[in-house]
C-alpha atoms as a PDB file:
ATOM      1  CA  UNK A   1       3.638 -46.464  94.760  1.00  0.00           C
ATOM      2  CA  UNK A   2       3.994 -50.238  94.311  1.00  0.00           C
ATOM      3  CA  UNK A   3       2.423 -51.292  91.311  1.00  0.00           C
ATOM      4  CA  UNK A   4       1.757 -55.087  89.510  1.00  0.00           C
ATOM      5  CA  UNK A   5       4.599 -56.630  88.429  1.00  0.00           C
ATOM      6  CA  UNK A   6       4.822 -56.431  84.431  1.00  0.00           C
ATOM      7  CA  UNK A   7       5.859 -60.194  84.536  1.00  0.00           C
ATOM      8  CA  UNK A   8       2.219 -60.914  86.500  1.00  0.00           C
ATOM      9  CA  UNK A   9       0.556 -62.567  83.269  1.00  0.00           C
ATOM     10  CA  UNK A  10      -3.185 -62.583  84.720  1.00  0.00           C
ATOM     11  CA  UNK A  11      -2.635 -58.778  85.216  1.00  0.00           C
ATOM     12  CA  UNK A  12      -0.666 -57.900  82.035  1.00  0.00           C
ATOM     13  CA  UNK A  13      -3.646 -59.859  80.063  1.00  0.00           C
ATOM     14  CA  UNK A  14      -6.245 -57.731  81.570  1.00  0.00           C
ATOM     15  CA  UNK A  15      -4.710 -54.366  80.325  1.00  0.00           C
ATOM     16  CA  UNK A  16      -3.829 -56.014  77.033  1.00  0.00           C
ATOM     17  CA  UNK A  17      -6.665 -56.843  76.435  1.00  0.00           C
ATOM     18  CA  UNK A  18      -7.926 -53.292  77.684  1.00  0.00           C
ATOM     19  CA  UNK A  19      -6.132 -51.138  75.699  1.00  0.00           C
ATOM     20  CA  UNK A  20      -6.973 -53.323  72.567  1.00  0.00           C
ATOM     21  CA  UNK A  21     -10.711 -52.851  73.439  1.00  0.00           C
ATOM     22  CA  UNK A  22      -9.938 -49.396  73.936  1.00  0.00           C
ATOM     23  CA  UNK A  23      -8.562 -49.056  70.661  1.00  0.00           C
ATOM     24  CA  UNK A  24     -11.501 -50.512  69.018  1.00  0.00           C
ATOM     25  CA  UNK A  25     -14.061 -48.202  70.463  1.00  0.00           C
ATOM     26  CA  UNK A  26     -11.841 -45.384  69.314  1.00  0.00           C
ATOM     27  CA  UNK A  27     -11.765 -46.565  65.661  1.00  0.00           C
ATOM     28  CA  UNK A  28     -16.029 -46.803  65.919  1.00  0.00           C
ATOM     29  CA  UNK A  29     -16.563 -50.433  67.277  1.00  0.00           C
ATOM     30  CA  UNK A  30     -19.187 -50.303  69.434  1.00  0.00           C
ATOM     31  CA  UNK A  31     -19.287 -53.912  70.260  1.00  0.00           C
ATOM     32  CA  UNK A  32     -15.595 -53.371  71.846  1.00  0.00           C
ATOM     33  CA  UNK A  33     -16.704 -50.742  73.629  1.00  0.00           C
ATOM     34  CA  UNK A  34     -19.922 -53.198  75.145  1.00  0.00           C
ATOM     35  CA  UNK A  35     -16.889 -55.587  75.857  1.00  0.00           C
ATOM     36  CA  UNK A  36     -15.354 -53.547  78.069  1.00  0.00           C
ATOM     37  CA  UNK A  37     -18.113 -52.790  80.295  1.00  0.00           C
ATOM     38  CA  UNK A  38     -19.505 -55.975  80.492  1.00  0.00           C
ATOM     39  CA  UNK A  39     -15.928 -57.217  82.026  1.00  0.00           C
ATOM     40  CA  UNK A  40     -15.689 -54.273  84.670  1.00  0.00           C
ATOM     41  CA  UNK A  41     -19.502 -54.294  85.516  1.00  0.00           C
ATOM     42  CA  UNK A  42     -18.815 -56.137  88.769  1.00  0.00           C
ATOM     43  CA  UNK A  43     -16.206 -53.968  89.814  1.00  0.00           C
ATOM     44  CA  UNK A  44     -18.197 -50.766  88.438  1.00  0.00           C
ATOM     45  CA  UNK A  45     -21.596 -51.769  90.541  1.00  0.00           C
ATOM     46  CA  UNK A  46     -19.370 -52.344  93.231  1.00  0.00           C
ATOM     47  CA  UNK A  47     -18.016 -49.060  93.456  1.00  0.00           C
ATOM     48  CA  UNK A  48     -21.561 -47.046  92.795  1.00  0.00           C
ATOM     49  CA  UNK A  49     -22.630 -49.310  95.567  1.00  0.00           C
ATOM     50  CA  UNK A  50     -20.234 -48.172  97.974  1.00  0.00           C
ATOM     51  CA  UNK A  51     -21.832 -44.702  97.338  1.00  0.00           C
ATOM     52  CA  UNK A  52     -25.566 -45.252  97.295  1.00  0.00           C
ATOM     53  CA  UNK A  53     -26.078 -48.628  99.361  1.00  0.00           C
ATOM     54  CA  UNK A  54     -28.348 -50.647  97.546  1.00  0.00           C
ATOM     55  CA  UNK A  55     -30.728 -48.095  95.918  1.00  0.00           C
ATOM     56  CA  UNK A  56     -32.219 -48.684  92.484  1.00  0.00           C
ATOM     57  CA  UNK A  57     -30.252 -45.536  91.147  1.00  0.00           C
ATOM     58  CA  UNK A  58     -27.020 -48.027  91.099  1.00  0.00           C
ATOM     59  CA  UNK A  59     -28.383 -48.425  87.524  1.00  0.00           C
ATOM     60  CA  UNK A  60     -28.696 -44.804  86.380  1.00  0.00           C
ATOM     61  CA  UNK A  61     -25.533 -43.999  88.146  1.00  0.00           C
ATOM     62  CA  UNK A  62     -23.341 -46.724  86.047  1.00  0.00           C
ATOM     63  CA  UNK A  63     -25.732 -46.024  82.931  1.00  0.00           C
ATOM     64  CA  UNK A  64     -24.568 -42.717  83.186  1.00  0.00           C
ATOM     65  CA  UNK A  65     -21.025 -43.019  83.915  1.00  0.00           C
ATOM     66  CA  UNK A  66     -20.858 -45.731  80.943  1.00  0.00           C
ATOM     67  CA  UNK A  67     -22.287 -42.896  78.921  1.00  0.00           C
ATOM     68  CA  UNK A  68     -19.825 -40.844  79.921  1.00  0.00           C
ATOM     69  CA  UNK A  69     -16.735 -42.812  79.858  1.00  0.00           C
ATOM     70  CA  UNK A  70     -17.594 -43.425  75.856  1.00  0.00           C
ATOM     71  CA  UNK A  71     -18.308 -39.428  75.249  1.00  0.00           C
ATOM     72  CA  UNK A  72     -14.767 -39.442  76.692  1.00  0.00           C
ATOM     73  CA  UNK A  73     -12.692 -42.300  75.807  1.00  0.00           C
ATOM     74  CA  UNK A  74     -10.425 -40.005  73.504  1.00  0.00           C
ATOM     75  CA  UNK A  75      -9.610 -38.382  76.985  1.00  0.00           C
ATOM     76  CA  UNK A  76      -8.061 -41.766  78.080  1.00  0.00           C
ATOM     77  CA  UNK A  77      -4.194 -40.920  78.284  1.00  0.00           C
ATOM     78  CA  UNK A  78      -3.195 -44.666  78.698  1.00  0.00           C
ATOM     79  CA  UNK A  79      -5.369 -47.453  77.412  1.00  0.00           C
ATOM     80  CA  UNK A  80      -4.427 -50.370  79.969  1.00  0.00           C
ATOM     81  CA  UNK A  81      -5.687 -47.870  82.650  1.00  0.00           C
ATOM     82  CA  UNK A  82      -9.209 -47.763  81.676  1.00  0.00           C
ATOM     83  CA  UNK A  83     -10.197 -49.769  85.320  1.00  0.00           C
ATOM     84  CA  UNK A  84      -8.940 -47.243  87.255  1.00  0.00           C
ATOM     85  CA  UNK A  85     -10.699 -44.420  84.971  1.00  0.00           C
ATOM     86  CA  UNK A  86     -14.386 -46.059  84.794  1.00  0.00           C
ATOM     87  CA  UNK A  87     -14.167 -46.575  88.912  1.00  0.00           C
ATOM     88  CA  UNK A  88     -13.491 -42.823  89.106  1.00  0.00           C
ATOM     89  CA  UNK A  89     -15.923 -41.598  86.850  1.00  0.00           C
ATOM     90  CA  UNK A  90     -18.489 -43.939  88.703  1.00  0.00           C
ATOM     91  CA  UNK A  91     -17.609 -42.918  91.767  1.00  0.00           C
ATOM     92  CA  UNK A  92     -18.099 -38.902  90.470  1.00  0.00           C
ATOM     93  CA  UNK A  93     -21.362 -40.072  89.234  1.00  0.00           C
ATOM     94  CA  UNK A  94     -22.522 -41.682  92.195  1.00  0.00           C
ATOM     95  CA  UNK A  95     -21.796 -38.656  94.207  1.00  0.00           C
ATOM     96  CA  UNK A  96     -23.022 -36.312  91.825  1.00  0.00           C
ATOM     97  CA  UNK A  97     -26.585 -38.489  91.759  1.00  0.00           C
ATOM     98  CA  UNK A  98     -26.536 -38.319  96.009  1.00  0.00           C
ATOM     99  CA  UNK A  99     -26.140 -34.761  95.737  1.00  0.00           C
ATOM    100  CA  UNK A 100     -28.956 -34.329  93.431  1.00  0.00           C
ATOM    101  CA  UNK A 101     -31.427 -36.660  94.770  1.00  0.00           C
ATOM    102  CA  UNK A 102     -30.160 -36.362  98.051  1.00  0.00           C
ATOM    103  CA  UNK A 103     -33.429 -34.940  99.889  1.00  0.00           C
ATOM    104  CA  UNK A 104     -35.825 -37.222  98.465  1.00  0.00           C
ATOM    105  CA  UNK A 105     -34.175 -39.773  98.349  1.00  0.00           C
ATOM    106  CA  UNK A 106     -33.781 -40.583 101.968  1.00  0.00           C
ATOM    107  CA  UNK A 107     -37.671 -40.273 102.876  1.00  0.00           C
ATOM    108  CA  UNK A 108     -38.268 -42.805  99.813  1.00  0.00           C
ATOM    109  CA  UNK A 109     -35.525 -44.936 101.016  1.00  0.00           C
ATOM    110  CA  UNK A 110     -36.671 -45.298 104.555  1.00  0.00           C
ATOM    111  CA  UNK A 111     -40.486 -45.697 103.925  1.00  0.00           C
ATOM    112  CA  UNK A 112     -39.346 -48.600 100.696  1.00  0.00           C
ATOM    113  CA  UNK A 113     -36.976 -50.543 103.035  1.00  0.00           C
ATOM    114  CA  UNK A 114     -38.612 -50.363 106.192  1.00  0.00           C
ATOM    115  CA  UNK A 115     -40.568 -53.902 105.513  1.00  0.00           C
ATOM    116  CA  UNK A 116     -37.890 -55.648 103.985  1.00  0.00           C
ATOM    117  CA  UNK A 117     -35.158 -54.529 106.711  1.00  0.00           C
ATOM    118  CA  UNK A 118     -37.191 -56.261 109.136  1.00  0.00           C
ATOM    119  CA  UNK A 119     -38.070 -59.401 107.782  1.00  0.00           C
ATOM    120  CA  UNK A 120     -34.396 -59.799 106.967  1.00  0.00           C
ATOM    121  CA  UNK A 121     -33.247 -58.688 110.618  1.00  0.00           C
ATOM    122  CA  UNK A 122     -35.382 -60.986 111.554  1.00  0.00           C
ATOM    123  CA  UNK A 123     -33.510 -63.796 109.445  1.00  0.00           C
ATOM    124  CA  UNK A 124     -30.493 -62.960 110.929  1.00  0.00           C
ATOM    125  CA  UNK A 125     -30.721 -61.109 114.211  1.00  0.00           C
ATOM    126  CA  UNK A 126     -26.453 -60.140 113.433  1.00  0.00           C
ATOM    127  CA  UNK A 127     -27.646 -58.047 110.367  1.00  0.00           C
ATOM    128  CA  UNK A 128     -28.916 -54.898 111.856  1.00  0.00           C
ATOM    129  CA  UNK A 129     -25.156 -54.394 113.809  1.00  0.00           C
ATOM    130  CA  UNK A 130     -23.196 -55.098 110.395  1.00  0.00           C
ATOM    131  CA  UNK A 131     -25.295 -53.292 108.131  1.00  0.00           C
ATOM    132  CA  UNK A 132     -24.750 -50.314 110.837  1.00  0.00           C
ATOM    133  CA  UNK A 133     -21.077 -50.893 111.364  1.00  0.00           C
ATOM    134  CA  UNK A 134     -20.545 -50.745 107.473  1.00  0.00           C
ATOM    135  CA  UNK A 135     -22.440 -47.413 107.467  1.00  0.00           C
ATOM    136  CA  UNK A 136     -20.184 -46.128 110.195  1.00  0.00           C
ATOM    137  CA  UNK A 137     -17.206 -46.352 108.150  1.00  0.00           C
ATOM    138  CA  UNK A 138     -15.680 -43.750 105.822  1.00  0.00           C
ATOM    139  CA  UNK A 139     -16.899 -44.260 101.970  1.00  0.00           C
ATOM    140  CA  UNK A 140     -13.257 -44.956 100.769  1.00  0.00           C
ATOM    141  CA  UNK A 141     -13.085 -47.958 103.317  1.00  0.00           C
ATOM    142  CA  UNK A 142     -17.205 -48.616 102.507  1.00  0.00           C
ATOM    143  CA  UNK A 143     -15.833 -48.680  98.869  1.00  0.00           C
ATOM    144  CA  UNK A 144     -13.102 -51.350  99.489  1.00  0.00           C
ATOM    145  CA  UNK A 145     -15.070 -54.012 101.647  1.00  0.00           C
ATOM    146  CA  UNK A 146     -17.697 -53.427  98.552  1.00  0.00           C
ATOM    147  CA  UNK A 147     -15.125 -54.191  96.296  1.00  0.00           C
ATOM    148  CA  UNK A 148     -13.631 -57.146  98.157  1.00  0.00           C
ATOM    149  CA  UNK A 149     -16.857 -58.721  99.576  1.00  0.00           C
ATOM    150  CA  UNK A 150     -19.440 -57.733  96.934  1.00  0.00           C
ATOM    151  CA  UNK A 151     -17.579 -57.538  94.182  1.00  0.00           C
ATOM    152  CA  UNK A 152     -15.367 -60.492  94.950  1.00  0.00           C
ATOM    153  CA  UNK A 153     -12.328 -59.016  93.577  1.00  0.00           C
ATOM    154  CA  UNK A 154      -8.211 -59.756  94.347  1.00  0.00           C
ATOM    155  CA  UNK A 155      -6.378 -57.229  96.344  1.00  0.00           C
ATOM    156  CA  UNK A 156      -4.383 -56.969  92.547  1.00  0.00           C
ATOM    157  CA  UNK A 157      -8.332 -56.130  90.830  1.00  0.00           C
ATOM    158  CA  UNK A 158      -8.704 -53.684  93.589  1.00  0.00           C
ATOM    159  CA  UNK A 159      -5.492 -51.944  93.593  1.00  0.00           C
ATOM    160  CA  UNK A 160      -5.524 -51.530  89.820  1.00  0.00           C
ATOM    161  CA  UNK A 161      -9.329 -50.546  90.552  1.00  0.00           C
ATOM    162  CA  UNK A 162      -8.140 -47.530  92.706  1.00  0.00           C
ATOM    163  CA  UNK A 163      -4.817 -46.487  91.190  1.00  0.00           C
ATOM    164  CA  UNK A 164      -3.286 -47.899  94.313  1.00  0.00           C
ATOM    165  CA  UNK A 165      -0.952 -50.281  95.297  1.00  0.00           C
ATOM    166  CA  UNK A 166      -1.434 -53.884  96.714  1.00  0.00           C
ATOM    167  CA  UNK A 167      -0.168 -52.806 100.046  1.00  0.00           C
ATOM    168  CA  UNK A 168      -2.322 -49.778 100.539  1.00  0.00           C
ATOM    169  CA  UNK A 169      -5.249 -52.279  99.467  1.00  0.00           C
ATOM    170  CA  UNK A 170      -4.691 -54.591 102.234  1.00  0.00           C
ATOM    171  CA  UNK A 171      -3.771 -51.907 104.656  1.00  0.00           C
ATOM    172  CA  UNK A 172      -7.243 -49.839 103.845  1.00  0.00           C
ATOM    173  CA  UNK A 173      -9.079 -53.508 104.363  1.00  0.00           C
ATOM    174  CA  UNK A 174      -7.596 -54.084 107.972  1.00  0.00           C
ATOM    175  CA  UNK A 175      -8.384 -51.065 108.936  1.00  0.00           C
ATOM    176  CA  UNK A 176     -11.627 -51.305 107.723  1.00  0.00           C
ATOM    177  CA  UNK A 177     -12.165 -54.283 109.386  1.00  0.00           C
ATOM    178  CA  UNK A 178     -10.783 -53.656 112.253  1.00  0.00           C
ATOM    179  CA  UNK A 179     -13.320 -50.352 112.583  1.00  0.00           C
ATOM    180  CA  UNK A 180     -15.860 -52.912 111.963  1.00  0.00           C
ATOM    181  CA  UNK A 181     -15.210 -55.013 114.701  1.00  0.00           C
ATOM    182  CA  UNK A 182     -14.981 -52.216 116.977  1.00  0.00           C
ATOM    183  CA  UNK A 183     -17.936 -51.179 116.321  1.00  0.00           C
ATOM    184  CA  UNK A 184     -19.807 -54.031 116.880  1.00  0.00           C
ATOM    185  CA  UNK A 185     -17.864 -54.938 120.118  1.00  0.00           C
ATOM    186  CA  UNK A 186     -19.062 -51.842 121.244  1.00  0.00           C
ATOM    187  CA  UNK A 187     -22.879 -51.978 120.679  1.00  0.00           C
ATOM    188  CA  UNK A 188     -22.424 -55.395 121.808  1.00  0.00           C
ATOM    189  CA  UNK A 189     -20.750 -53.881 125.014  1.00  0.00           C
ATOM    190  CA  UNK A 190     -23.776 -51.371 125.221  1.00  0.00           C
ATOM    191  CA  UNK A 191     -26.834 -53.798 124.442  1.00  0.00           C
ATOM    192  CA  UNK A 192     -25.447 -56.391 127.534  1.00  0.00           C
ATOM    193  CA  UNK A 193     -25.022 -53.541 130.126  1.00  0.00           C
END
């Protein structure tokens, strides 16, 4: 698996600095721990968004998982990997909310976002087709675009994000993207005929 170079400084920074915070929490400072999360929040909502859209439970899901990763931090086996942890344990908790609240949740989903879908496909007549080519793809390649496009991270943030390499990264996003276009080309195809 290719991995950062240790000579990249911006990276090597990050997970100094990580595994200092890490440390801190560990010894009782909660302030450290506060600093940790408030860096990775982006990266964080993006991944529980890749999961459950744009519902309101993004918040409980992370609140959770935040709660979580501190009941566990001793469980942490290297410090400078505490990205990669968090974005798993949010993912786990963002599935493990969907499969709870599964049922309900999609009747108060459509009824709540009925209106507002339609006064912004009305905006932007292209919105409907994205939104539904985004849904079409798998939630690993949902969770990259999220984490590239929402989040607004590096292929670097995202790789270290996923406990992947750089390569895999951009070779997930093509494909994602390519599975976008194709799907819209092919509505488009269908809508015309």
């Amino acid at each position: 698996m290719e991995r950062r170079s240790p000579s990249d400084p911006a990276g090597r920074a990050m997970s100094d600095e990580d595994a200092v915070l890490v440390r801190r929490t560990l010894a009782g400072d909660r302030a450290a721990f506060e600093a940790l999360i408030a860096s990775h929040l982006p990266r964080a909502r993006a991944v529980a968004r890749s999961v459950l859209g744009e519902d309101p439970a993004v918040d409980d899901a992370l609140q959770e998982s935040f709660l979580r990763a501190y009941n566990h931090l001793g469980q942490l086996g290297d410090p400078a990997t505490f990205p990669a942890w968090l974005c798993v344990i949010v993912r786990n908790e963002a599935v493990t909310w969907l499969r709870r609240h599964a049922r309900s949740r999609a009747q108060g989903l459509e009824q709540a976002e009925e209106l507002s879908q339609r006064e912004l496909d009305a905006e932007n007549p292209r919105l409907p087709h994205l939104r539904a080519a985004l849904e079409s793809l798998s939630p690993s390649y949902r969770e990259i675009i999220a984490l590239k496009y929402e989040s607004d991270l590096s292929y670097e943030q995202i790789a270290e994000s996923l406990d992947t390499s750089v390569a895999n990264v951009e070779k997930r996003l093509y494909r994602a993207r390519q599975q976008i276009l194709a799907y819209i080309e092919s509505h488009r195809e269908r809508s015309s005929s």
